[in-house]
N, C-alpha and C. Protein backbone atom coordinates (compact mmCIF):
# COMPACT_ATOMS: atom_id res chain seq x y z
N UNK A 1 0.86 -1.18 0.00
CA UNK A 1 0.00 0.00 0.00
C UNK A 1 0.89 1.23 0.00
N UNK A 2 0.50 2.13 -0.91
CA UNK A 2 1.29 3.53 -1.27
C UNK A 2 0.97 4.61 -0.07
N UNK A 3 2.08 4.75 0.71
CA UNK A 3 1.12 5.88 2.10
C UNK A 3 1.05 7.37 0.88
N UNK A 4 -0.02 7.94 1.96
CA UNK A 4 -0.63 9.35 1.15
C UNK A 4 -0.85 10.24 2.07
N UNK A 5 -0.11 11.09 1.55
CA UNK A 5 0.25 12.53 2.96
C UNK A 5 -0.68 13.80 2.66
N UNK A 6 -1.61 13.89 3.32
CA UNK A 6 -2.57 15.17 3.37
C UNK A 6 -2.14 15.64 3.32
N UNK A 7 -1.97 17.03 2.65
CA UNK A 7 -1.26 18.41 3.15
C UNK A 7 -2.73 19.83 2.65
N UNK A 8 -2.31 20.64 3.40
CA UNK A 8 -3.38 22.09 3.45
C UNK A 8 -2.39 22.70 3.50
N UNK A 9 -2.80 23.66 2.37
CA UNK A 9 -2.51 24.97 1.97
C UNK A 9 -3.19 26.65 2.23
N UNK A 10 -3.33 27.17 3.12
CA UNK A 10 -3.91 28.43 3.00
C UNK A 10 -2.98 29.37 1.84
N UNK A 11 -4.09 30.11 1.12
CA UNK A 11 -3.78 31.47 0.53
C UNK A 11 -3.41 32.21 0.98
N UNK A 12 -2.64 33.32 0.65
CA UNK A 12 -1.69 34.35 1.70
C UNK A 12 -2.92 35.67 1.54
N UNK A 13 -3.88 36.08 1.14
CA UNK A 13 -4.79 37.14 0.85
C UNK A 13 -6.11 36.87 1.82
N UNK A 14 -6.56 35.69 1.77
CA UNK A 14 -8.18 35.00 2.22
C UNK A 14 -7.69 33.70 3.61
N UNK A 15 -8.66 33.71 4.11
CA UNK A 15 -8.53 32.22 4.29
C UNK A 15 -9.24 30.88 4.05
N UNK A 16 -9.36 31.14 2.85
CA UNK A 16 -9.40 30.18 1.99
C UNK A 16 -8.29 28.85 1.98
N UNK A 17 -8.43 27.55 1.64
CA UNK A 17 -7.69 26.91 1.56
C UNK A 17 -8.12 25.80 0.12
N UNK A 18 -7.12 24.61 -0.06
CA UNK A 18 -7.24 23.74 -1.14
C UNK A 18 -6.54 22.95 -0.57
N UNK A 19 -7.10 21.67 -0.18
CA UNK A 19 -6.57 20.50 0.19
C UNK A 19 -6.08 19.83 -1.08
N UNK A 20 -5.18 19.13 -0.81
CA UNK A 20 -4.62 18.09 -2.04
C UNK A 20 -3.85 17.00 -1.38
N UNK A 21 -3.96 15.73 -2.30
CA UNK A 21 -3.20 14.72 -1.60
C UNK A 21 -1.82 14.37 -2.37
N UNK A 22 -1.29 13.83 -1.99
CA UNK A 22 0.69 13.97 -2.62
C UNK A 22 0.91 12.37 -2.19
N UNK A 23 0.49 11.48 -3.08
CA UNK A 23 0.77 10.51 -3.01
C UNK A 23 2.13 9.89 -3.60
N UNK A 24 2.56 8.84 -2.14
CA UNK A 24 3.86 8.66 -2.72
C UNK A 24 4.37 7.16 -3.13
N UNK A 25 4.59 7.06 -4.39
CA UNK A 25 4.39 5.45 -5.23
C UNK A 25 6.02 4.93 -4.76
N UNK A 26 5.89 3.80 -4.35
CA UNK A 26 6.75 3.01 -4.02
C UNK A 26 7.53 2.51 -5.79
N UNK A 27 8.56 2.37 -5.87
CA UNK A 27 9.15 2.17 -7.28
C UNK A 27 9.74 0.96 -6.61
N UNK A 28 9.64 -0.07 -7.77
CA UNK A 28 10.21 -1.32 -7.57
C UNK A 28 11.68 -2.09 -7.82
N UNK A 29 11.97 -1.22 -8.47
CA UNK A 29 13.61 -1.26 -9.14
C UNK A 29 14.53 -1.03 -8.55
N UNK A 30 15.62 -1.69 -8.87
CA UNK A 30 16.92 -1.92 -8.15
C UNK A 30 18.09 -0.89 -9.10
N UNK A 31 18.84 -0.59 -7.86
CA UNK A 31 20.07 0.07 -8.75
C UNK A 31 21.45 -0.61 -7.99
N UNK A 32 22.86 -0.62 -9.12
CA UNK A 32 23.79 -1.17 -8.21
C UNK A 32 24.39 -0.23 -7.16
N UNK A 33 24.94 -0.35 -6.05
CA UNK A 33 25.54 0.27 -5.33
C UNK A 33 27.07 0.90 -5.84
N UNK A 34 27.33 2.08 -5.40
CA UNK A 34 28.72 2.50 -5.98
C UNK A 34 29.94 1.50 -5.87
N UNK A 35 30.12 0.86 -4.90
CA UNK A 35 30.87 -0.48 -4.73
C UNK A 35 31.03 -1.80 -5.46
N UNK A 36 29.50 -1.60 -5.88
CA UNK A 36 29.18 -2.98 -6.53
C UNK A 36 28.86 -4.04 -5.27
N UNK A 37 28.43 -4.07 -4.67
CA UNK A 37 28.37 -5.33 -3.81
C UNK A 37 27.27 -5.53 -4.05
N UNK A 38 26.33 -4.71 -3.46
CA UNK A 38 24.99 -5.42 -3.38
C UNK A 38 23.45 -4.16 -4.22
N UNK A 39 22.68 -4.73 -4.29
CA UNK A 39 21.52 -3.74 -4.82
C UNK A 39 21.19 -2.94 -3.84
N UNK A 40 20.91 -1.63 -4.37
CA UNK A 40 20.78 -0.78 -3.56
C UNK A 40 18.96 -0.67 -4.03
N UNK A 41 18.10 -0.77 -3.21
CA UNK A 41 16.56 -0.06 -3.69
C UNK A 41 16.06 0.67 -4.32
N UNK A 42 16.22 1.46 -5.36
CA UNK A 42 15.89 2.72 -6.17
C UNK A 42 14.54 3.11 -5.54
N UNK A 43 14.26 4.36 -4.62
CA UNK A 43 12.73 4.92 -4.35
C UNK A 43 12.65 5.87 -5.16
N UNK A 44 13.16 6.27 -6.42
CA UNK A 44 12.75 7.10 -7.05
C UNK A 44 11.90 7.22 -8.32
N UNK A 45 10.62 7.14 -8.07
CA UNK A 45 9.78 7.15 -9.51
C UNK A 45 10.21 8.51 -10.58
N UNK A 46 10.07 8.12 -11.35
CA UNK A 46 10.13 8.93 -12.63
C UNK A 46 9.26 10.09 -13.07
N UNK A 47 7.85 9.60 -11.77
CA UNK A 47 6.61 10.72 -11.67
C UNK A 47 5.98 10.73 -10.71
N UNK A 48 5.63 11.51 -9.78
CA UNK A 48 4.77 11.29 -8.52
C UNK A 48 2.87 11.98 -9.40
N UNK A 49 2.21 11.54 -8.34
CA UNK A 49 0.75 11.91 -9.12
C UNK A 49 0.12 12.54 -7.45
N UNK A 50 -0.16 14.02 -8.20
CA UNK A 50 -0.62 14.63 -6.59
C UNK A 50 -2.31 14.90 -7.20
N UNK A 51 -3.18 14.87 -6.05
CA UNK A 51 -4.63 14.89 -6.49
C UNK A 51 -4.77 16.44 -5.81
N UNK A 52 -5.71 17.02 -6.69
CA UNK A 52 -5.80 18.64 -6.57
C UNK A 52 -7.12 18.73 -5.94
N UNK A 53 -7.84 19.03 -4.90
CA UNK A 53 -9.29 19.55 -4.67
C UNK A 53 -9.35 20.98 -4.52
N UNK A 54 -10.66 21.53 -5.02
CA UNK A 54 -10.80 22.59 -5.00
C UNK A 54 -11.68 22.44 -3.67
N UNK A 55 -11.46 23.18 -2.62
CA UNK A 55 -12.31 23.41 -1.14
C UNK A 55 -12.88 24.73 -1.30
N UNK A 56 -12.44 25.26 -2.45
CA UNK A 56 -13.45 26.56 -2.13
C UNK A 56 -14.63 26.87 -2.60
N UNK A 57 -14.85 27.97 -2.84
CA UNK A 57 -16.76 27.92 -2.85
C UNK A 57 -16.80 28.14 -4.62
N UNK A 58 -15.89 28.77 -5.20
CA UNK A 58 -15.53 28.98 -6.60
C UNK A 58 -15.25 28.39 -7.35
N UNK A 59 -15.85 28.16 -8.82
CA UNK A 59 -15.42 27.08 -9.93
C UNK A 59 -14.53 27.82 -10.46
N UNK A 60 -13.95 28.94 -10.51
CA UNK A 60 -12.83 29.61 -11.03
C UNK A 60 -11.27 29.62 -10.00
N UNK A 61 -10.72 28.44 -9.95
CA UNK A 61 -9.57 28.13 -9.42
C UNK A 61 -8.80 27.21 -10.08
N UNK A 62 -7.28 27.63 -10.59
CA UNK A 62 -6.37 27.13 -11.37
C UNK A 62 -5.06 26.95 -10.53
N UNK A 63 -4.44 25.91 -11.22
CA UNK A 63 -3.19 25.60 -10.37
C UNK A 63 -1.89 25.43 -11.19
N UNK A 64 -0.98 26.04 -11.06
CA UNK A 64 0.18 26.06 -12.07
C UNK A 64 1.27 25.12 -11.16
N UNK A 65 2.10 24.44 -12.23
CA UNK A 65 3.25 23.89 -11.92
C UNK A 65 4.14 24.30 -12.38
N UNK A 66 5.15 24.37 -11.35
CA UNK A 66 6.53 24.98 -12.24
C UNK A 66 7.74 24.38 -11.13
N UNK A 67 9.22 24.22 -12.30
CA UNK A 67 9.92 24.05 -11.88
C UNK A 67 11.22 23.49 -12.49
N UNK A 68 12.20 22.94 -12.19
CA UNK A 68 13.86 22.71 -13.15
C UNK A 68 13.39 21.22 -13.38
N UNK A 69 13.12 20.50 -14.76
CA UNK A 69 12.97 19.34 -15.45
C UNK A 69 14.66 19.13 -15.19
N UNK A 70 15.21 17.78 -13.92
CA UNK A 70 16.50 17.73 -13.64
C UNK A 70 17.06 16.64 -14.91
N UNK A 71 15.63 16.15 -15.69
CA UNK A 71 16.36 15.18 -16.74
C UNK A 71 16.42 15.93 -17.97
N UNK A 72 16.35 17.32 -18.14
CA UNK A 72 16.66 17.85 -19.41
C UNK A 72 17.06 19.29 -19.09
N UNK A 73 18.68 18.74 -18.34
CA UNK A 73 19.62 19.81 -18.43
C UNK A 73 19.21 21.11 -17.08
N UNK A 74 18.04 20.77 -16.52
CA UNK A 74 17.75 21.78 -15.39
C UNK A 74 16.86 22.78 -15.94
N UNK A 75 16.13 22.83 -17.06
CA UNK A 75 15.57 23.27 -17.88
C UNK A 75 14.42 24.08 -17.19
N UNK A 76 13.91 25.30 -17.43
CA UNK A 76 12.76 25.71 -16.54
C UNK A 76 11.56 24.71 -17.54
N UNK A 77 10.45 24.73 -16.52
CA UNK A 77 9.07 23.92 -17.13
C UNK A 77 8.35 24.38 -16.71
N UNK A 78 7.07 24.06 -17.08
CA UNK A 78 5.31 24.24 -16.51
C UNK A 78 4.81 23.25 -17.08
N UNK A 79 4.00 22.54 -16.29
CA UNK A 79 3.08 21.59 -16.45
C UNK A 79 2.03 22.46 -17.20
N UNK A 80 1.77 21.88 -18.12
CA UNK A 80 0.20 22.49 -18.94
C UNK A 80 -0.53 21.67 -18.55
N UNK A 81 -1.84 22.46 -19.34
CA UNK A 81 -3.38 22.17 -18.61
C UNK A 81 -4.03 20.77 -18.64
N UNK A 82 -3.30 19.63 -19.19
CA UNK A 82 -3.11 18.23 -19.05
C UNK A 82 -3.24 17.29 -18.73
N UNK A 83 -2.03 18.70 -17.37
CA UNK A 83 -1.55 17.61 -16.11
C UNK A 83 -0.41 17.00 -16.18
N UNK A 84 -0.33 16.47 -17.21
CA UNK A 84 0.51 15.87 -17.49
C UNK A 84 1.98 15.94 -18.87
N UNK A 85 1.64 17.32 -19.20
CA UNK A 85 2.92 17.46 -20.02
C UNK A 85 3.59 18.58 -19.95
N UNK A 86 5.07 18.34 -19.81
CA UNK A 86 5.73 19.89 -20.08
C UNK A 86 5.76 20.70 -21.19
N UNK A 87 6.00 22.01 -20.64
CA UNK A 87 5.91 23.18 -21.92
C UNK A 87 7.38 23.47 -21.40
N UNK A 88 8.15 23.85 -22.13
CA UNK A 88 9.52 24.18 -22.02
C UNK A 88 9.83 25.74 -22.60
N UNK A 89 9.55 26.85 -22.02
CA UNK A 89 9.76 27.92 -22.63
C UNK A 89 10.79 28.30 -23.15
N UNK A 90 10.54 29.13 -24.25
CA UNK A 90 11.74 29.56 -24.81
C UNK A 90 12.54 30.99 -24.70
N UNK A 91 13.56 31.26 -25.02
CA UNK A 91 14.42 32.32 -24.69
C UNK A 91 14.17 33.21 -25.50
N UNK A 92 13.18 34.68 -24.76
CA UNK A 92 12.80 35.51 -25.43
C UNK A 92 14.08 36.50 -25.71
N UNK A 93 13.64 37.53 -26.83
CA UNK A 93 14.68 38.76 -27.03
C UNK A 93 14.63 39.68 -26.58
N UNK A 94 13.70 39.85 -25.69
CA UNK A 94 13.16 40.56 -24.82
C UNK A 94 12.79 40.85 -23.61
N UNK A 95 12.98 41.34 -22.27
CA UNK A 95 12.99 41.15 -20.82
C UNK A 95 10.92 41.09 -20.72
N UNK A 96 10.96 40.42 -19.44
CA UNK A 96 9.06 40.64 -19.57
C UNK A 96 8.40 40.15 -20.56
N UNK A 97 8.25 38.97 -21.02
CA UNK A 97 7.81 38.68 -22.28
C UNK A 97 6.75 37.49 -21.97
N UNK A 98 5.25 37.43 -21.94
CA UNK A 98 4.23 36.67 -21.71
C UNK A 98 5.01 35.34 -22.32
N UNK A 99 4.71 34.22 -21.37
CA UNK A 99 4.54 32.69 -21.76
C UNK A 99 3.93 32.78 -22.85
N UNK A 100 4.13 31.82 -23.88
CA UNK A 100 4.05 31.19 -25.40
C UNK A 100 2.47 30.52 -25.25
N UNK A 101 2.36 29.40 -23.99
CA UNK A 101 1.39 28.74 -23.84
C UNK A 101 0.47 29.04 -22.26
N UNK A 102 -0.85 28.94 -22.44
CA UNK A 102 -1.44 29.37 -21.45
C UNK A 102 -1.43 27.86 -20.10
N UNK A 103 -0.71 27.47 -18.81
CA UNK A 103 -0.61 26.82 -18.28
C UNK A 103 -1.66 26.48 -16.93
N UNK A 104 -2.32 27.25 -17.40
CA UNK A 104 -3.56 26.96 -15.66
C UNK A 104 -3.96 25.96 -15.78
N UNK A 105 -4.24 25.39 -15.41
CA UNK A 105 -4.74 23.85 -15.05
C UNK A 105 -6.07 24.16 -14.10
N UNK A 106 -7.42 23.82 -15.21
CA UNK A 106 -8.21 24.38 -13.91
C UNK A 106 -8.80 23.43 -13.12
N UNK A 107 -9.42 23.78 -11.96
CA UNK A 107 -9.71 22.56 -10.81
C UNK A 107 -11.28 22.54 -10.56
N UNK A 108 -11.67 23.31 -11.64
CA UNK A 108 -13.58 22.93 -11.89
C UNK A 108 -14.31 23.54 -10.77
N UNK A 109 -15.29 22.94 -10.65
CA UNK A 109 -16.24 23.48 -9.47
C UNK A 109 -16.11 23.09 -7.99
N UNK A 110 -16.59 23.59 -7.20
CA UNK A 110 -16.02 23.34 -5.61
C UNK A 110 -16.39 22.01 -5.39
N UNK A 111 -15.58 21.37 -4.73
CA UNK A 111 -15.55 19.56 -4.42
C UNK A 111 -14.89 18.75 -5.80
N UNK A 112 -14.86 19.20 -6.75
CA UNK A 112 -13.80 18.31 -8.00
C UNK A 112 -12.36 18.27 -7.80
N UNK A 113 -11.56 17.11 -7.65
CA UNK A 113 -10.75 16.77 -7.39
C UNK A 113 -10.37 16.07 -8.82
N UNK A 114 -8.75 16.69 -9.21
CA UNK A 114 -8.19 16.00 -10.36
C UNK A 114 -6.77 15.74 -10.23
N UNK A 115 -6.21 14.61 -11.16
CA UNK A 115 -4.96 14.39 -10.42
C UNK A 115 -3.82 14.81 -11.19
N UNK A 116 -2.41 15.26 -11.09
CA UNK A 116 -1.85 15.95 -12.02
C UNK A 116 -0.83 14.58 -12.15
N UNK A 117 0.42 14.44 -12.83
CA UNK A 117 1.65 13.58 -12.86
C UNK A 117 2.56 14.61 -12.97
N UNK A 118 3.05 14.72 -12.23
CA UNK A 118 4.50 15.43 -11.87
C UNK A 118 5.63 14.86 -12.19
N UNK A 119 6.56 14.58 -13.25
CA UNK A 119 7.78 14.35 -13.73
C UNK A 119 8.64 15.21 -12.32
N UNK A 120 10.04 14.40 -12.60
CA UNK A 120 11.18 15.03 -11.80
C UNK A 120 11.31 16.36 -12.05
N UNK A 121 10.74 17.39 -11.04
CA UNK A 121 11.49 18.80 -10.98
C UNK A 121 12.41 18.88 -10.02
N UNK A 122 12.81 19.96 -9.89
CA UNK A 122 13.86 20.45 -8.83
C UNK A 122 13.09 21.69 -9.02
N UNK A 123 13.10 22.43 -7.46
CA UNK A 123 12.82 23.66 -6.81
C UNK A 123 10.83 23.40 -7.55
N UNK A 124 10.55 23.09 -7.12
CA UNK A 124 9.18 23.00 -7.98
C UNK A 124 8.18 24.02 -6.88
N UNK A 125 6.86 23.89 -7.54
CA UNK A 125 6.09 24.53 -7.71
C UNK A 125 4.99 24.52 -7.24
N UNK A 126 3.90 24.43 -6.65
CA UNK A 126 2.14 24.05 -7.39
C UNK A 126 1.61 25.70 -6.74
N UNK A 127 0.87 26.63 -7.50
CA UNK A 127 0.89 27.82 -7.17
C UNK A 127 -0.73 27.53 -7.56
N UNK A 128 -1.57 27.77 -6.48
CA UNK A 128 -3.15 27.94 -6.73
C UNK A 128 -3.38 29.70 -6.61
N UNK A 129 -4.54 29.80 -7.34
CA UNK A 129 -5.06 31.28 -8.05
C UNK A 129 -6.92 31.21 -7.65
N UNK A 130 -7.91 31.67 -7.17
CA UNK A 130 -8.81 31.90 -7.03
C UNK A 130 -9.22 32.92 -7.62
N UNK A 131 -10.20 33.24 -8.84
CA UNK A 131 -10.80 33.95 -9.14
C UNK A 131 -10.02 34.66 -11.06
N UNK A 132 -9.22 33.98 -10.79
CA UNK A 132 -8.22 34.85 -11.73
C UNK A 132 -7.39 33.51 -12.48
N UNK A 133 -6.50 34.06 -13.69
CA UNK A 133 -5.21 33.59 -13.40
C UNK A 133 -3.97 33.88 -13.42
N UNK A 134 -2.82 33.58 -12.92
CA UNK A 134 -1.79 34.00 -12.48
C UNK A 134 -1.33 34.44 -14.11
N UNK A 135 -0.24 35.50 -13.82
CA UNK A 135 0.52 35.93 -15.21
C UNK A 135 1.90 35.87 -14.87
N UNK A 136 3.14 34.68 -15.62
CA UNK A 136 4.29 34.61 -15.06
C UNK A 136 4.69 35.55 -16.87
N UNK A 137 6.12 35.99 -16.45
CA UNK A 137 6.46 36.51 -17.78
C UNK A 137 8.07 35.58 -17.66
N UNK A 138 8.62 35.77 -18.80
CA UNK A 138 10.32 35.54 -19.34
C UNK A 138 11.32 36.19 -19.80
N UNK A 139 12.25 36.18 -19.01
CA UNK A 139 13.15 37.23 -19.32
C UNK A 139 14.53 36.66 -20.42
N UNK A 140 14.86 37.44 -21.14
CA UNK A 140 15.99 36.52 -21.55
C UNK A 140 17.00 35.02 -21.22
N UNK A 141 17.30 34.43 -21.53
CA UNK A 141 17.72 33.08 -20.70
C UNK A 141 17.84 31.85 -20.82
N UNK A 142 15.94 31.63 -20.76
CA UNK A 142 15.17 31.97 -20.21
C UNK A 142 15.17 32.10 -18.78
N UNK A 143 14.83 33.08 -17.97
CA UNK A 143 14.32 33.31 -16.91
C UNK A 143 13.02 33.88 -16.76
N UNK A 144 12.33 32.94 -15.24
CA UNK A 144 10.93 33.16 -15.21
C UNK A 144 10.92 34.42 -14.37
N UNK A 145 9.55 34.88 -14.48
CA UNK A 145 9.51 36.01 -13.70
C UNK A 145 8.24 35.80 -12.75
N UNK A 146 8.41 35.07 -11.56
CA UNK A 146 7.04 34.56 -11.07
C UNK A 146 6.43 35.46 -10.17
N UNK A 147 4.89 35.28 -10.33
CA UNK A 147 4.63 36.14 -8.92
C UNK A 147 5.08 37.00 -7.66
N UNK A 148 4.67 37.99 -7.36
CA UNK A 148 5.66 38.45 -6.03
C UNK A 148 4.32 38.87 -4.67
N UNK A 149 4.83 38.58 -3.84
CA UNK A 149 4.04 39.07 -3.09
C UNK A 149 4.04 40.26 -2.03
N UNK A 150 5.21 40.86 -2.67
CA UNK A 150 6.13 42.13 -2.06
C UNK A 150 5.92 43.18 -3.00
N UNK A 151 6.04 42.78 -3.97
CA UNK A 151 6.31 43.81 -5.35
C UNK A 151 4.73 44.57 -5.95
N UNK A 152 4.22 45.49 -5.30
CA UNK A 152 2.88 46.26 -4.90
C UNK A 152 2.94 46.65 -6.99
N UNK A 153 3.91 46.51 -7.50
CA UNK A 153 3.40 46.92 -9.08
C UNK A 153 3.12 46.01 -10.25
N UNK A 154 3.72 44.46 -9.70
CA UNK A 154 2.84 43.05 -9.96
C UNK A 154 1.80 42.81 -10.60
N UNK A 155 1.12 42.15 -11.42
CA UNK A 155 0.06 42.31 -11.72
C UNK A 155 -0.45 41.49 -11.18
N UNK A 156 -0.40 40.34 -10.66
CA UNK A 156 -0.89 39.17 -9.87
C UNK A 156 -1.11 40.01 -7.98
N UNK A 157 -0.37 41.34 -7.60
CA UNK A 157 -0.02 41.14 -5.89
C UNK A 157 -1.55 41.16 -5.67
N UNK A 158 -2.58 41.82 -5.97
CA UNK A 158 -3.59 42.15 -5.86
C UNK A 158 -4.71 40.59 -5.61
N UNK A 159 -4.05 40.02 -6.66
CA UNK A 159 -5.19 38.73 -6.45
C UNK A 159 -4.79 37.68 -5.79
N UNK A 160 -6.33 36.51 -5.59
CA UNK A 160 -6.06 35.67 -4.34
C UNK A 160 -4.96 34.31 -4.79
N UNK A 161 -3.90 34.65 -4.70
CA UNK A 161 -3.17 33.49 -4.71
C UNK A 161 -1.88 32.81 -3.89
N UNK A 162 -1.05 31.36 -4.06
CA UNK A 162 -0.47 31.33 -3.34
C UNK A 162 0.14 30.17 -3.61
N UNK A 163 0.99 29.73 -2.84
CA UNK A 163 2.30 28.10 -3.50
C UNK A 163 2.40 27.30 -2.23
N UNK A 164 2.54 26.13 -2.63
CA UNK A 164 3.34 25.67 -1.96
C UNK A 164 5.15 24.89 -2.80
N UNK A 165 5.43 23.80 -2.11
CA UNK A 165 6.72 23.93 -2.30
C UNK A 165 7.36 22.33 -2.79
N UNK A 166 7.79 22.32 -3.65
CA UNK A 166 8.32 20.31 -3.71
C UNK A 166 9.70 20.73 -4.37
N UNK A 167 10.58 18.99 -4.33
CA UNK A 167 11.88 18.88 -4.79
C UNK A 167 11.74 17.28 -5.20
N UNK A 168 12.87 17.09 -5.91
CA UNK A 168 13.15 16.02 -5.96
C UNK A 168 14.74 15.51 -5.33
């Protein structure tokens, strides 16, 4: 049996929240040990699958993923609306430059629960939005330019949103 870790998230604006579950799949494969002696257990799946609920009272709530794809070079990503596939942005000529593809992932009406597949990131992501959706831009690089919740000239500081946090 795969254990499955509740976690709650409050919004930094409301107190509002979005429960989700972060289930974690046992991988069955063996790797050799640096020595060579004996098999070492590999626990690392290739994708974890986290289930998204919307707890709030609104069918207008989206959830973005973002983060370094560690099997293609550290690459920035976003999960598109899917769930399940990366968008790999590209290196604009320009500082501030809107995403190519629109990435919200929306989470339907209050009580719908959907599940995403998360490939290996590093520094990752899951950023929920109520009412709206978030606007990340790209700066030469590529570098992302994500949300701030300091920066009062933002176009996102105003609305209800908020992250939490994963790695691989």
């Amino acid at each position: 049996i795969d254990p499955v870790l509740l976690l709650r998230y409050v919004f930094h604006l409301t107190p509002l929240a979005v429960d989700f579950r972060f289930e974690l799949r046992r991988y069955t494969g063996h790797s050799r040990s640096v020595l060579g002696r004996r098999p070492i257990p590999n626990m690392t799946n290739p994708t974890t699958q986290i289930a998204l609920k919307n707890t709030t009272d609104s069918s207008t709530v989206y959830a973005y993923v973002t983060g370094l794809d560690i099997n293609n070079n550290n690459t920035y990503a976003f999960l598109q609306p899917d769930g399940k596939t990366l968008y790999y942005p590209e290196s604009p000529s320009e500082p501030l430059q809107p995403l190519a593809v629109d990435c919200a992932i929306p989470l339907g009406a209050p009580g719908t629960t959907i599940t995403v597949t998360i490939p290996q990131l590093a520094g990752g992501r899951i950023w929920f939005i109520v009412g709206n959706k978030l606007t990340f831009y790209l700066n030469p690089g590529p570098g992302i330019v994500e949300p701030s919740v300091t920066n009062q000239d933002d176009v996102n500081y105003k609305l209800n949103w908020g992250f939490c946090e994963f790695t691989w």
